[in-house]
Every structure is written in C-alpha cells, then in structure tokens.
C-alpha atoms as a PDB file:
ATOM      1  CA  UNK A   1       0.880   5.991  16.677  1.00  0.00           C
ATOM      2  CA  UNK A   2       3.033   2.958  15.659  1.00  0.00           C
ATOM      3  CA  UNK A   3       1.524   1.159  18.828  1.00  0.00           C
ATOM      4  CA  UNK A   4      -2.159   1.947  19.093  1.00  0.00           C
ATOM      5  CA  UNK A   5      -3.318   3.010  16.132  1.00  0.00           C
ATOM      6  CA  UNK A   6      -2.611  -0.390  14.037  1.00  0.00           C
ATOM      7  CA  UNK A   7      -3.574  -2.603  16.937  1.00  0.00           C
ATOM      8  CA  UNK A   8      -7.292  -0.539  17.057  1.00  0.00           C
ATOM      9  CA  UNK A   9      -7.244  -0.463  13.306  1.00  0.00           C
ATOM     10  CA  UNK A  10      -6.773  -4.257  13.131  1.00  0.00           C
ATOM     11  CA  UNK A  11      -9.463  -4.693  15.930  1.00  0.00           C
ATOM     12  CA  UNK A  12     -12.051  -2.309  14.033  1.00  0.00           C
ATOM     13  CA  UNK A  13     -11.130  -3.972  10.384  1.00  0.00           C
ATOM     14  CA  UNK A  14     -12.126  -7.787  12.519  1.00  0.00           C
ATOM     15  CA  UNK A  15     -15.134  -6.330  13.743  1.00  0.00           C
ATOM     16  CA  UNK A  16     -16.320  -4.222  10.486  1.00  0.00           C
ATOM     17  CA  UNK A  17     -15.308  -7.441   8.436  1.00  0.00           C
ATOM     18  CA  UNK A  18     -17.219  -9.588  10.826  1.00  0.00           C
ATOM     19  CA  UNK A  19     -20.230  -7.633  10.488  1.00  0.00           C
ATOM     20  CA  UNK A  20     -19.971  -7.359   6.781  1.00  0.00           C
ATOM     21  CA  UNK A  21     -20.059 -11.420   6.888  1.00  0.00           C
ATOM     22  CA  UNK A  22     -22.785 -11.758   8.726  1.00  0.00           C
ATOM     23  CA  UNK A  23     -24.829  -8.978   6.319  1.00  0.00           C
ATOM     24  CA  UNK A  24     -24.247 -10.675   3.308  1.00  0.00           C
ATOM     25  CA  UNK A  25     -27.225 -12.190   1.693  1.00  0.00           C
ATOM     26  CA  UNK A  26     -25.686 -14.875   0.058  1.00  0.00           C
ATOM     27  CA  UNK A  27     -24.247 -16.228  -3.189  1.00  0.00           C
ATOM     28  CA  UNK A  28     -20.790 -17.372  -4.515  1.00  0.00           C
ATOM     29  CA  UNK A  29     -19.688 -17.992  -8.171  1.00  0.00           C
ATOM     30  CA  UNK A  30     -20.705 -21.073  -8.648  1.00  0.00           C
ATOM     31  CA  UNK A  31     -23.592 -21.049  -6.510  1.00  0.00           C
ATOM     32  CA  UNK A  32     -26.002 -18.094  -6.938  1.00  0.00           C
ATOM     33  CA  UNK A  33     -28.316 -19.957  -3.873  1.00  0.00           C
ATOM     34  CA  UNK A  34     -26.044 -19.905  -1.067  1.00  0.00           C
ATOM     35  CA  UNK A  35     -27.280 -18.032   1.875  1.00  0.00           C
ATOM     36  CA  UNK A  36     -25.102 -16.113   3.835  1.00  0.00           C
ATOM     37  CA  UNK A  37     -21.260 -15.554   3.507  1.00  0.00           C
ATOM     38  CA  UNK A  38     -19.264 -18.335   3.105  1.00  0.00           C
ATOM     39  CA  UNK A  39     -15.775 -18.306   4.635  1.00  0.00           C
ATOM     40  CA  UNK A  40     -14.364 -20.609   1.842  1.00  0.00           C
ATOM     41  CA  UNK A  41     -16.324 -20.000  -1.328  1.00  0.00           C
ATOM     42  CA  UNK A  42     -16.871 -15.934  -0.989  1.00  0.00           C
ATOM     43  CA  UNK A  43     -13.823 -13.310  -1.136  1.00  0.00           C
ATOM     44  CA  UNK A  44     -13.347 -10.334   1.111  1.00  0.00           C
ATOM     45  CA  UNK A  45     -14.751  -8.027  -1.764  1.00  0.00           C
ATOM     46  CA  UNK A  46     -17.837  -9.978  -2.558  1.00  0.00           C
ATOM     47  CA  UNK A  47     -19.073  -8.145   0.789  1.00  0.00           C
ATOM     48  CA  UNK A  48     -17.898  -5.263  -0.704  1.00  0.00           C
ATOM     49  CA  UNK A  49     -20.065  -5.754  -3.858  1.00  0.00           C
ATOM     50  CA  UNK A  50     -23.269  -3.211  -4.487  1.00  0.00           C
ATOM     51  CA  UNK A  51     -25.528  -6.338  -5.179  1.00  0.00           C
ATOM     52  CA  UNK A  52     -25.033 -10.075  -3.461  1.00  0.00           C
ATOM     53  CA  UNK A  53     -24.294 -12.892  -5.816  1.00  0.00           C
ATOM     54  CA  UNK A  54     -27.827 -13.980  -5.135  1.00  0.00           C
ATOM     55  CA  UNK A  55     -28.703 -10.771  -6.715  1.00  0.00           C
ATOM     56  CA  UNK A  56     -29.908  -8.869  -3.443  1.00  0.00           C
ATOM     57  CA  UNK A  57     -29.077  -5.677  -2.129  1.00  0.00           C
ATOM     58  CA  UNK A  58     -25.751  -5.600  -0.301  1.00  0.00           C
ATOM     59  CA  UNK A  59     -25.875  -2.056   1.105  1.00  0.00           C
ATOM     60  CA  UNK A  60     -25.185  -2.702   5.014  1.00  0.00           C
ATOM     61  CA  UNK A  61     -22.421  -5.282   4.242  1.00  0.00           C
ATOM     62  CA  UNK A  62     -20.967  -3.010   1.601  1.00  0.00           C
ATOM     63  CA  UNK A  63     -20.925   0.116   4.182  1.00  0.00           C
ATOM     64  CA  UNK A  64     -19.065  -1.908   6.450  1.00  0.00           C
ATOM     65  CA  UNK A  65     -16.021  -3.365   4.003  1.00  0.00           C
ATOM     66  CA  UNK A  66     -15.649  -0.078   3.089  1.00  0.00           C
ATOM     67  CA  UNK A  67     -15.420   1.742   5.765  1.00  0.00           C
ATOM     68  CA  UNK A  68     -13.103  -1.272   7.551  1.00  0.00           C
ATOM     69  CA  UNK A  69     -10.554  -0.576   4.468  1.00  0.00           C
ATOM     70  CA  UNK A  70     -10.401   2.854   4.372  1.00  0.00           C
ATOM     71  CA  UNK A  71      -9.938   2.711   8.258  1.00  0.00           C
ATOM     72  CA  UNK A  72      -7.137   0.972   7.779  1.00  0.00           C
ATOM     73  CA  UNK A  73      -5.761   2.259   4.883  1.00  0.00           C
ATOM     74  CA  UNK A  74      -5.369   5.742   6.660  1.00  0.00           C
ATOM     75  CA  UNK A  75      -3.859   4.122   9.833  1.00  0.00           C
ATOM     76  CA  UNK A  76      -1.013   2.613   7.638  1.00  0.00           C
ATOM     77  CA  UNK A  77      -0.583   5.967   6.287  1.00  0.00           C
ATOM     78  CA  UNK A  78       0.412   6.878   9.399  1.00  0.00           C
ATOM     79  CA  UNK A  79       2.066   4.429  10.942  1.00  0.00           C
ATOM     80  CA  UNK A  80       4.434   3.660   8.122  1.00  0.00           C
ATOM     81  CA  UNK A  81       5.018   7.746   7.934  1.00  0.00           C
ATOM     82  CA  UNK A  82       6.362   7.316  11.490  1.00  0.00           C
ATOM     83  CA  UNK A  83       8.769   4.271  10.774  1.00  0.00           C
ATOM     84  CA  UNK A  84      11.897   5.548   8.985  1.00  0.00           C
ATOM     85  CA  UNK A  85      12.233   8.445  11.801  1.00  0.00           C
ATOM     86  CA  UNK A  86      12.512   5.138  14.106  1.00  0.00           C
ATOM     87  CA  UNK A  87      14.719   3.099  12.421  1.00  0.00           C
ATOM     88  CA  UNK A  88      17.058   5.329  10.047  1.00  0.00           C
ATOM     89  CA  UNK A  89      19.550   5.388  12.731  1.00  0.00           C
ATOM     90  CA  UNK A  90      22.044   5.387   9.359  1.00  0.00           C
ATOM     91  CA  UNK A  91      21.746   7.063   6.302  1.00  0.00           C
ATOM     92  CA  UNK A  92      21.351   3.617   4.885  1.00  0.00           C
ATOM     93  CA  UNK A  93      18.837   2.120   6.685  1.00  0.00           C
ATOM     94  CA  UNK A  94      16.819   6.114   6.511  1.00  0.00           C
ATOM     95  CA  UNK A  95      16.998   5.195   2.834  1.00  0.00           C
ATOM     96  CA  UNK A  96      15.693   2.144   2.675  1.00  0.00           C
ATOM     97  CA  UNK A  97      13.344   2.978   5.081  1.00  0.00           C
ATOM     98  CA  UNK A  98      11.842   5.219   3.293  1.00  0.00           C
ATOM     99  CA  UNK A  99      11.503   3.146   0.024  1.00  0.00           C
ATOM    100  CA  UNK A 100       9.507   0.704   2.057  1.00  0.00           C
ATOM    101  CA  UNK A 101       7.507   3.530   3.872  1.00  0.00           C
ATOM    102  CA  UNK A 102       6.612   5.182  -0.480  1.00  0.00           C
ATOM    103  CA  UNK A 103       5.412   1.343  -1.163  1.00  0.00           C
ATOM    104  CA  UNK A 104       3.362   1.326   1.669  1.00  0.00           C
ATOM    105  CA  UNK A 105       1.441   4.283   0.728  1.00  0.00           C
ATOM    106  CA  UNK A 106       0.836   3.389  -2.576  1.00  0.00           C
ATOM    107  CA  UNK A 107      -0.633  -0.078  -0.316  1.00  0.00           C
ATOM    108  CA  UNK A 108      -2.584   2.276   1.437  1.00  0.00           C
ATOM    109  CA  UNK A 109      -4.368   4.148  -1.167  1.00  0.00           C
ATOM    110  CA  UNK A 110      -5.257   0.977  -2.822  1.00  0.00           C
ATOM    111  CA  UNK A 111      -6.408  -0.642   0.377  1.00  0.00           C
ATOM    112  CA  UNK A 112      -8.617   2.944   0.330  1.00  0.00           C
ATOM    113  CA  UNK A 113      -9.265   2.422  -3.904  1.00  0.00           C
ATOM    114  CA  UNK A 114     -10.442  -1.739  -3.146  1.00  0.00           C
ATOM    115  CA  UNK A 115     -13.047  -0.043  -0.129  1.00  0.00           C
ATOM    116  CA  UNK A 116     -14.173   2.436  -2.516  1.00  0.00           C
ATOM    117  CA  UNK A 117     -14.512   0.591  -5.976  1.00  0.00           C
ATOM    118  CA  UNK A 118     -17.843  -2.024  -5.517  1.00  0.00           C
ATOM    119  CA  UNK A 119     -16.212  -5.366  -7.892  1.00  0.00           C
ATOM    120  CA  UNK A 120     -19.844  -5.668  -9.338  1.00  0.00           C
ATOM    121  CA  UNK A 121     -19.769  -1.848 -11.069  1.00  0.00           C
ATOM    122  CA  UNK A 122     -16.390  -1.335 -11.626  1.00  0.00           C
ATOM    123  CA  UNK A 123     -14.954  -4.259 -11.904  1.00  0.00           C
ATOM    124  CA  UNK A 124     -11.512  -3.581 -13.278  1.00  0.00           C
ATOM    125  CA  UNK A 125     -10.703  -0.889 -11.345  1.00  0.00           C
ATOM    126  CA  UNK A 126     -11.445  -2.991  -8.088  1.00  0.00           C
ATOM    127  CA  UNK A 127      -8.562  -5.567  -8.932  1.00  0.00           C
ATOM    128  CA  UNK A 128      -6.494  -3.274 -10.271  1.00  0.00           C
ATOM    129  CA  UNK A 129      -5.952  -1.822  -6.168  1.00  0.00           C
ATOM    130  CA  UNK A 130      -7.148  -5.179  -5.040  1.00  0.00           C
ATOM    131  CA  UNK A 131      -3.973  -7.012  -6.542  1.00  0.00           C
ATOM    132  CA  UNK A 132      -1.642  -3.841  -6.263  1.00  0.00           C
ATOM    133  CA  UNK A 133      -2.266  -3.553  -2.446  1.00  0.00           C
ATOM    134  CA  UNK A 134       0.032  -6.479  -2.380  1.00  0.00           C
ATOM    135  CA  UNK A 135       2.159  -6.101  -4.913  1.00  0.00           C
ATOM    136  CA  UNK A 136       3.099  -2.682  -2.994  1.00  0.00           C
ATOM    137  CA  UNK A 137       3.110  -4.220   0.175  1.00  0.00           C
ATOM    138  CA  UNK A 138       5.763  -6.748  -0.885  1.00  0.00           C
ATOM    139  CA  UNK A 139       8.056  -4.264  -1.888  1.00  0.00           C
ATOM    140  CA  UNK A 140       7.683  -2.699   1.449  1.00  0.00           C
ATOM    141  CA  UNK A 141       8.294  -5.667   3.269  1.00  0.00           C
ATOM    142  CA  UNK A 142      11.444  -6.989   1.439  1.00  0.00           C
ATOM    143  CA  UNK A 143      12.848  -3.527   2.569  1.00  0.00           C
ATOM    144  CA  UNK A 144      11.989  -3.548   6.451  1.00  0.00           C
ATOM    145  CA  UNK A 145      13.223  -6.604   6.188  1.00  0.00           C
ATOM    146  CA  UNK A 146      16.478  -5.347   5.677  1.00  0.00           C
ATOM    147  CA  UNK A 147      16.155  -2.405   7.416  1.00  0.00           C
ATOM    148  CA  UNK A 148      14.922  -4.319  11.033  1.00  0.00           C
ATOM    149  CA  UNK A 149      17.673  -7.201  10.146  1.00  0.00           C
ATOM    150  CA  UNK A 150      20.730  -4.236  10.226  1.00  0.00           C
ATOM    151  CA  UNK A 151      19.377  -2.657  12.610  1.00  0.00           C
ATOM    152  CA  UNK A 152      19.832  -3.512  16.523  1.00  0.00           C
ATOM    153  CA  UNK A 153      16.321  -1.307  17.579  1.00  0.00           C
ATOM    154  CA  UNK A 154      14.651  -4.341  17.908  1.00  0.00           C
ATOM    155  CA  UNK A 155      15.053  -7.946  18.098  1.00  0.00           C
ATOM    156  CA  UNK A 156      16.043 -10.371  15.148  1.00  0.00           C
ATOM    157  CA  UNK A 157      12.965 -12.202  15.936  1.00  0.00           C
ATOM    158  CA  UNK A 158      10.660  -9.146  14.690  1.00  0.00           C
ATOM    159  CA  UNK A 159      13.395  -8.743  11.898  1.00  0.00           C
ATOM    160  CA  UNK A 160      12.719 -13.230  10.774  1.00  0.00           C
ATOM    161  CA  UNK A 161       8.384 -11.838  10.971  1.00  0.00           C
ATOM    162  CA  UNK A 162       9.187  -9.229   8.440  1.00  0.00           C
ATOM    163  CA  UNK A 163      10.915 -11.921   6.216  1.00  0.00           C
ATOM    164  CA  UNK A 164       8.100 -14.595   6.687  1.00  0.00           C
ATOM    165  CA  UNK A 165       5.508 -11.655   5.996  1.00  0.00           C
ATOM    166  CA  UNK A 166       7.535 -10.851   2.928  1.00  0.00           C
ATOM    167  CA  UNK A 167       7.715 -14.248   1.698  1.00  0.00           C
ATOM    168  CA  UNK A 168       4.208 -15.377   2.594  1.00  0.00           C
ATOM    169  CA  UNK A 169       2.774 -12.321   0.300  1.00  0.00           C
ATOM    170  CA  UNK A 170       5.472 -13.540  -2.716  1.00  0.00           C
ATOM    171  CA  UNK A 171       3.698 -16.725  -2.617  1.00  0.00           C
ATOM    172  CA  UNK A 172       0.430 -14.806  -2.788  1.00  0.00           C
ATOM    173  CA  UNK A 173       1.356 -12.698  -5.323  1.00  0.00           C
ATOM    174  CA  UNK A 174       2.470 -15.719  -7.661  1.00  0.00           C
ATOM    175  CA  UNK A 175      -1.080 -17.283  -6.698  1.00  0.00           C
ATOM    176  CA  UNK A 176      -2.158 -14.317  -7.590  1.00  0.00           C
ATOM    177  CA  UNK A 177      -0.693 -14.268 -11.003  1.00  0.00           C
ATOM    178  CA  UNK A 178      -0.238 -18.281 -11.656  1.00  0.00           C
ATOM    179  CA  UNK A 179      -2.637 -19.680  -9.760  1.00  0.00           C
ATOM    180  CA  UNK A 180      -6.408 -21.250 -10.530  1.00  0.00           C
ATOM    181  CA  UNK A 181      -9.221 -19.458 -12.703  1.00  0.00           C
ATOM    182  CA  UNK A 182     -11.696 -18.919  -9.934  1.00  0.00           C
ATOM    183  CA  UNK A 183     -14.430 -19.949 -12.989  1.00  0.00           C
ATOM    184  CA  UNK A 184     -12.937 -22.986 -13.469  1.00  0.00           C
ATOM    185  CA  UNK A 185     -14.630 -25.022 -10.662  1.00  0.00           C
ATOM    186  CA  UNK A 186     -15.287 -24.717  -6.742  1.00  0.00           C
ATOM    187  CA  UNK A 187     -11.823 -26.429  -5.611  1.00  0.00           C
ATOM    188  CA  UNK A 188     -10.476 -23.883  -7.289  1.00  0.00           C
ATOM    189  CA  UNK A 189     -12.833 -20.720  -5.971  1.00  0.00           C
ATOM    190  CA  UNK A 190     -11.699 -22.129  -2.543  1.00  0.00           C
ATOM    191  CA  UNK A 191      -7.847 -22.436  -2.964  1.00  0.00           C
ATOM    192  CA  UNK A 192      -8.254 -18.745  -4.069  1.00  0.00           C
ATOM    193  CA  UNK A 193     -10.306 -17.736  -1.469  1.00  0.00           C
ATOM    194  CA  UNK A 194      -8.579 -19.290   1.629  1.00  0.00           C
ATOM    195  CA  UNK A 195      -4.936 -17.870  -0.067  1.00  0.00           C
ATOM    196  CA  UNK A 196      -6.897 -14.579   0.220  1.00  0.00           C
ATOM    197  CA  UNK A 197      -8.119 -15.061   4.089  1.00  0.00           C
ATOM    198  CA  UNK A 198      -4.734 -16.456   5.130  1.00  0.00           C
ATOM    199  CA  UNK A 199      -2.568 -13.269   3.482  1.00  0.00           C
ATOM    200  CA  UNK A 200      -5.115 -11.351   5.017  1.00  0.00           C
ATOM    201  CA  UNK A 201      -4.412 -12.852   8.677  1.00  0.00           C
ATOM    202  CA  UNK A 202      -0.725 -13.167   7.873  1.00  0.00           C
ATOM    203  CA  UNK A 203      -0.492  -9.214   7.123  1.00  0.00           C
ATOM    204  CA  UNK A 204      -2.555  -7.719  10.634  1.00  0.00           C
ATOM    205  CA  UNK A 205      -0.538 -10.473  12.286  1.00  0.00           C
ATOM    206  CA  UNK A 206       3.009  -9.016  11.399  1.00  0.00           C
ATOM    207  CA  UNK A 207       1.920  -5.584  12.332  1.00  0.00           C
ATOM    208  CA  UNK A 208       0.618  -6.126  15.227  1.00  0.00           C
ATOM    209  CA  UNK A 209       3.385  -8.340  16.172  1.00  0.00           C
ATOM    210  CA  UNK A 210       5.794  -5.192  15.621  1.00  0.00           C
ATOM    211  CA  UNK A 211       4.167  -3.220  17.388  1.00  0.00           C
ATOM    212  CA  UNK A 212       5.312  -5.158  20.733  1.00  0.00           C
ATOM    213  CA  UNK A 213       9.024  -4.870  19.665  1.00  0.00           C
ATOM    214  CA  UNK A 214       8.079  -1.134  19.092  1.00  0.00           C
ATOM    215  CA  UNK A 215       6.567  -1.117  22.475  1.00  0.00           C
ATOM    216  CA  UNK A 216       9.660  -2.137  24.301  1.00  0.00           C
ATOM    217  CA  UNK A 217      11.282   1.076  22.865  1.00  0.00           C
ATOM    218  CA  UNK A 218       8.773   3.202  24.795  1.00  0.00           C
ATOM    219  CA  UNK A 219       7.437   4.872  21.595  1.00  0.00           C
ATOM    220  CA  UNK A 220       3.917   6.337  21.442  1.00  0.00           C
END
C-alpha cells in the first residue's frame, strides 16, 4: 500500500490532469479569449470549473479533475493509515505519528471536497478545501518530519525531503494568505498560478520519493 498505491495514484492524477488540460476550452481571468489551458495563467481548478472562462461547457475536463482528486484523496487515506504502524517504533514517535496521519485525512477529504465542489457554482466552498488541503498537509508534514528524523527506519535523507516538503508548503501557505490578488493584473495571476503548479509537483514528489526508502524495508 505505502509503495504502489501512491506511486499509481500520482501516475493516474498526471495523466487525468493532463487530459483535463488538454479538454479545457479556454479562458483565464484576465483573458476570457484564450484558447486552451494555459500552464501559467489557468489554476488546477479552473479545469475543474462547470463552465470554461470563455464561457463553454467544461464537462469532459471537469470529469477528469475530479475524478484525478478523489483518486488521490482516497489513496492518501490509505497510505497515511498505514504509516504510524511503520514508524511508531516508540510510544513517542506512535504519537506523533498519528497526529500527522489525523492531518492528513482531513488533507484527504478536502483534496476529495476541491474534486467535488466546481469553483464556478460554489465558489466558497471550493477554497475553503482548496486552501485547507494544505494547511492540513503542513501540519502533517512538520510531524513526519520529526517522526522520520528520530527515527533510524529510514535514512536522514528521506527525513531532510520531509523538512523541505514541509517548508516548501509554509511558503505556499503564506502566498497563500499574503501573497498577490489574482484580479490585480496578469504578473500577478501567474506568480499565483506557478506557486500552485510547483506545490503541486513538490507534494507527489516527496511521496513518491518515500516510498523508495519504504521500499528498502520490504513493505507492501
């Protein structure tokens, strides 16, 4: 489970997101003529959107996005269930494990919420588990951080990818909350949206880069 299932997860969310891209009629924010998704001007939930910017129907590209984050909000589910049984080797680190592991489920149900909640009719509630899949997943990682630093089940190089993952979504976070209005110009639509795409890449990145300490440990 904590091998396989968030490597094909990551792979399906690529190719479901990929489609989804290439779906999209067209439109940004500030430009309602755009055809086509744009990598730097369009966010991951514009595919997810009942109606394009341009004001066509987004159904296929919709279907897609959703279905990618609800894939992979259920295989976090899981994996992260499985984690504290691998490294609570102390009461301690059990703990702590655990903390990380509640955080990560509240990550996944919003990852499930964002999939499920088109920005375009319900707008509110889409940021709302938009924004809270990373506020949830920070707290998760500050605490595998500690947990894989204590811990000698794997390497301190997986334990120094848990702290970079943990800092990198901080940073996001405080974009999140301090950074550019999207409305107020397209430099700042596009600082927003490539913060988005690089959190995005950062977060499969770290997973799937645990999952070859986790590998070394023989676990299925």
């Amino acid at each position: 489970i904590v091998i396989l299932l968030p490597r094909v997860a990551s792979i399906f969310f690529v190719i479901f997101q990929g489609l989804g891209m290439m779906l999209y009629p067209g439109g940004t924010i500030h430009d309602l003529s755009t055809t086509g998704y744009s990598f730097t001007s369009n966010f991951f939930s514009d595919m997810g959107a009942y109606e394009a910017k341009n004001g066509e129907p987004n159904y296929l590209s919709m279907i897609f996005f959703s279905i990618s984050l609800i894939l992979v909000g259920m295989s976090f589910t899981l994996y992260y269930l499985v984690l504290p049984k691998i490294f609570g080797n102390n009461k301690s680190n059990y703990y702590l494990s655990w903390i990380g592991t509640i955080f990560a489920f509240s990550g996944s149900i919003c990852l499930i919420g964002t999939g499920l909640t088109p920005t375009d009719l319900v707008f509110d509630s889409h940021v709302f588990f938009a924004n809270n899949i990373f506020h949830s997943f920070l707290v998760t990682s500050f605490f595998y951080s500690i947990v894989i630093f204590d811990t000698d089940i794997l390497e301190k190089r997986y334990a120094i990818g848990y702290i970079v993952f943990f800092i990198s979504i901080l940073l996001y976070v405080g974009v999140l909350q301090f950074g550019p209005s999207v409305s107020t110009g397209q430099s700042e639509l596009t600082f927003q949206v490539v913060a988005q795409k690089l959190i995005v890449i950062v977060f499969f990145l770290t997973v799937i880069h645990q999952t070859f300490g986790l590998r070394k440990l023989k676990i299925d």
